[in-house]
N, C-alpha and C. Protein backbone atom coordinates (compact mmCIF):
# COMPACT_ATOMS: atom_id res chain seq x y z
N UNK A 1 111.37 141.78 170.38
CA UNK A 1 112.42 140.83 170.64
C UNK A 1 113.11 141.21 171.94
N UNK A 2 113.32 140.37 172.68
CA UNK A 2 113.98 140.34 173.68
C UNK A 2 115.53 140.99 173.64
N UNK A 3 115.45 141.74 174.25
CA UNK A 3 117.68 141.83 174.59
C UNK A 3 117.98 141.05 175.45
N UNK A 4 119.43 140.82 175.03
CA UNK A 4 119.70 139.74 176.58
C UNK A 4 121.01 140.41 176.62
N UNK A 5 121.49 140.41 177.52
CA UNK A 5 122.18 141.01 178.55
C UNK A 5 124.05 140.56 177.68
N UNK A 6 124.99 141.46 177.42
CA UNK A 6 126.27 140.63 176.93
C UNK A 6 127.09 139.94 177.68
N UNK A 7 127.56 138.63 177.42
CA UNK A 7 128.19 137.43 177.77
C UNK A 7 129.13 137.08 177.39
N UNK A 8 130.57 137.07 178.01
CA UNK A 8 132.01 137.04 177.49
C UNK A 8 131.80 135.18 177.60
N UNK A 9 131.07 134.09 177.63
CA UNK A 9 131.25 133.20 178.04
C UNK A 9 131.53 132.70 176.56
N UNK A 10 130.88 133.31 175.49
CA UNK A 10 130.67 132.23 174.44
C UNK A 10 132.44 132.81 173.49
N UNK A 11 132.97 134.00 174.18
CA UNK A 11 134.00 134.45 173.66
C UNK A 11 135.18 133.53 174.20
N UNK A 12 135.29 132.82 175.11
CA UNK A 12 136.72 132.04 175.92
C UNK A 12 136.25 131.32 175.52
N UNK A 13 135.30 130.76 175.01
CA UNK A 13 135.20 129.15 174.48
C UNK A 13 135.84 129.41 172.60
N UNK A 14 135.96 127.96 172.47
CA UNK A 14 136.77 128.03 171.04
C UNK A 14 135.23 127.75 170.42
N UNK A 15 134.81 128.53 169.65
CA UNK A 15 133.48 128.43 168.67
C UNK A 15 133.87 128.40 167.43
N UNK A 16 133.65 127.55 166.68
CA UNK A 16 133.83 127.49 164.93
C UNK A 16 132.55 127.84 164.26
N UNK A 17 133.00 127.96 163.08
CA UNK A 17 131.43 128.02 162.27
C UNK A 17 131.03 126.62 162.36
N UNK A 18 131.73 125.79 162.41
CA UNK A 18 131.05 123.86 161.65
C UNK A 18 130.13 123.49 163.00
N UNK A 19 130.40 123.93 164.46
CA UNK A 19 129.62 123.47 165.08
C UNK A 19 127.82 124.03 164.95
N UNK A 20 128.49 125.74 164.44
CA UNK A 20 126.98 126.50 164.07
C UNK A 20 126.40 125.72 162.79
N UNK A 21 127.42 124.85 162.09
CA UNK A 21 126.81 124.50 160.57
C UNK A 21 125.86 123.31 160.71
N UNK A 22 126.84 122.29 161.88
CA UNK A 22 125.79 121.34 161.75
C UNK A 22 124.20 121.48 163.20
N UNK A 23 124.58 122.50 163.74
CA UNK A 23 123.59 122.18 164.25
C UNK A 23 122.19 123.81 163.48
N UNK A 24 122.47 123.92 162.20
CA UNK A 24 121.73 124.72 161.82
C UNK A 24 121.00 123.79 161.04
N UNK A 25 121.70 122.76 160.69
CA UNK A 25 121.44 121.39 159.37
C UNK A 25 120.44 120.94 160.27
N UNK A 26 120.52 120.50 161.50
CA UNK A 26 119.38 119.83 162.30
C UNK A 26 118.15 121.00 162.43
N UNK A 27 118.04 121.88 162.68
CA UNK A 27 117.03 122.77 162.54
C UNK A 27 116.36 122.69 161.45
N UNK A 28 117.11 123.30 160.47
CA UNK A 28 116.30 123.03 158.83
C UNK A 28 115.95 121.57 158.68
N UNK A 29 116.15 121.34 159.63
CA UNK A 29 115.26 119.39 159.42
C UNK A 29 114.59 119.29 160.06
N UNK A 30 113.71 120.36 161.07
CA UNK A 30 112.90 120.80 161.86
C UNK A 30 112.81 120.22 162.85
N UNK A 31 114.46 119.85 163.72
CA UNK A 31 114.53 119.42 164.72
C UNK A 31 114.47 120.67 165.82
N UNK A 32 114.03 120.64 167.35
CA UNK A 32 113.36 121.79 167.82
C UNK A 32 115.06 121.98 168.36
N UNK A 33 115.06 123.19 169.04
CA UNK A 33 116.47 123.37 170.41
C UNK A 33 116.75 122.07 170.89
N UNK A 34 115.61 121.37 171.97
CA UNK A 34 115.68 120.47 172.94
C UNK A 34 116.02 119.01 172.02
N UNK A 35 115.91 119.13 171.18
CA UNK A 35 116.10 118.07 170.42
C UNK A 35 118.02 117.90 169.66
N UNK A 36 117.73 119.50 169.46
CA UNK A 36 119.70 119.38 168.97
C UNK A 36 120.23 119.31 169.80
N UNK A 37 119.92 119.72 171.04
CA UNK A 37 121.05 119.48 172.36
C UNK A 37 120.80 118.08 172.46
N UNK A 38 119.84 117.52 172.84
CA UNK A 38 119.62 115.70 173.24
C UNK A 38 120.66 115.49 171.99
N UNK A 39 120.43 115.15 170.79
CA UNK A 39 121.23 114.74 169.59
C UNK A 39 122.99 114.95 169.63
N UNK A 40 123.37 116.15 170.18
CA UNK A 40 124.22 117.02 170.21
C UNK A 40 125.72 116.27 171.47
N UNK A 41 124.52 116.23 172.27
CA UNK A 41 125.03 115.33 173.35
C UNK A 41 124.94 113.70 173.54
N UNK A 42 124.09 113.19 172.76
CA UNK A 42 124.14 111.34 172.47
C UNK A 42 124.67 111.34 171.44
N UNK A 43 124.92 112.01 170.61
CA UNK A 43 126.60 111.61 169.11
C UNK A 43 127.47 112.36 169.47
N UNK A 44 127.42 112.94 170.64
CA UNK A 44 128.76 113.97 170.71
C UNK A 44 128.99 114.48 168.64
N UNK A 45 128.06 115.18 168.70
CA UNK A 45 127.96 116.07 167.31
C UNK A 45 129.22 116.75 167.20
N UNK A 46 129.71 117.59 168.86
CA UNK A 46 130.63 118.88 168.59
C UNK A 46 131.95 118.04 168.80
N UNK A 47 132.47 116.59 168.92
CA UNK A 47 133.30 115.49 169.26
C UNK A 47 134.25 116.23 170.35
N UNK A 48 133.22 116.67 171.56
CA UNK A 48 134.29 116.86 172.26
C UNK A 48 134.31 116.21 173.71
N UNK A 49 135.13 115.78 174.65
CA UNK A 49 135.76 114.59 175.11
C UNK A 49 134.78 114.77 176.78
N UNK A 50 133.96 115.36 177.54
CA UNK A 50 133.68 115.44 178.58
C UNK A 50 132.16 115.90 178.17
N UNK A 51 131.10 114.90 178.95
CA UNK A 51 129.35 115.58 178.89
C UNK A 51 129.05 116.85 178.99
N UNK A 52 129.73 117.08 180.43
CA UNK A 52 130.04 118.77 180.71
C UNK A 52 129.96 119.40 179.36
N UNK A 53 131.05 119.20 178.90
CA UNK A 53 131.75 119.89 177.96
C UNK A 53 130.50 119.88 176.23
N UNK A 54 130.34 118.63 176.37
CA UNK A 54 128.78 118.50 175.39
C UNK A 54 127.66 119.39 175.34
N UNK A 55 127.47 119.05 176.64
CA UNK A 55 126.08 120.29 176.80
C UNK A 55 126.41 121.67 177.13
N UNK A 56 127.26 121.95 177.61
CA UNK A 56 127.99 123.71 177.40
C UNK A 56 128.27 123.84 176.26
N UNK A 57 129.04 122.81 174.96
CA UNK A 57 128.73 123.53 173.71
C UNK A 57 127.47 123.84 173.39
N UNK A 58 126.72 122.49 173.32
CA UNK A 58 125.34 122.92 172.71
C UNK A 58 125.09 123.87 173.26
N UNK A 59 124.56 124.22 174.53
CA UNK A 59 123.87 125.52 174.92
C UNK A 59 124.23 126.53 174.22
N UNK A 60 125.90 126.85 174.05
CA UNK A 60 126.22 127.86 173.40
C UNK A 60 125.98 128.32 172.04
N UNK A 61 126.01 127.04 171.07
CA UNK A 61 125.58 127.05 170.11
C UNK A 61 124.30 127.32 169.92
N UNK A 62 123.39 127.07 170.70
CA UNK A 62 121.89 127.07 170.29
C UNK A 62 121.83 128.77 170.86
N UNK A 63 122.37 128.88 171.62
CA UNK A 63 122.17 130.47 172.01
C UNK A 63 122.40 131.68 170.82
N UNK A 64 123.34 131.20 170.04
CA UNK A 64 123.97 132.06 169.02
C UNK A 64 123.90 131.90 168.18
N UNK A 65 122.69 130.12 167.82
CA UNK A 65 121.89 130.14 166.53
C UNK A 65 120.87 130.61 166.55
N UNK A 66 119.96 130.98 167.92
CA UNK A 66 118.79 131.24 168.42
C UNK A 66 118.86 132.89 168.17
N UNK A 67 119.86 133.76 168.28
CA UNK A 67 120.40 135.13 167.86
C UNK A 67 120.36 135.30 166.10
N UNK A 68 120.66 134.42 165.88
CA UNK A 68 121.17 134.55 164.49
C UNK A 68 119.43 134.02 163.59
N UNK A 69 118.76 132.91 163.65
CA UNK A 69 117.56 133.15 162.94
C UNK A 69 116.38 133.83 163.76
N UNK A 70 116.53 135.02 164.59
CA UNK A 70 115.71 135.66 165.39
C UNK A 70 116.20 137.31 164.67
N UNK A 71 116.94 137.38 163.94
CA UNK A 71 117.43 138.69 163.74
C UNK A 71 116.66 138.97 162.60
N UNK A 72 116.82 140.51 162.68
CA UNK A 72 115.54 141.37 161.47
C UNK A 72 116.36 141.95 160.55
């Protein structure tokens, strides 16, 4: 497994569990990464008010769900 390097970015952002919840719900529905971000960002999933702001959640989220079912 890869290390990746530590990142204060995902710490200044406000992260909840519900954004990790629903985009873990789309996975177990065997939607891929590229697919929860597209989804993520055309329903505004994380309801938050700027695209920017859409796809910097998702990324973040998928980064720290991508950590979390990659762990041993």
């Amino acid at each position: 497994m890869k290390e990746t390097k530590y990142s204060a970015k995902i710490e200044k952002a406000p992260f909840t569990f519900i954004e990790l919840k629903k985009a873990a719900a789309l996975a177990l529905q065997g939607f891929s990464q590229a697919e929860i971000k597209e989804v993520a960002v055309r329903d505004n999933l994380f309801q938050v008010n700027t695209d920017d702001r859409k796809k910097e959640l998702a990324r973040m989220v998928l980064k720290k769900e991508c950590r979390l079912w990659t762990r041993t």
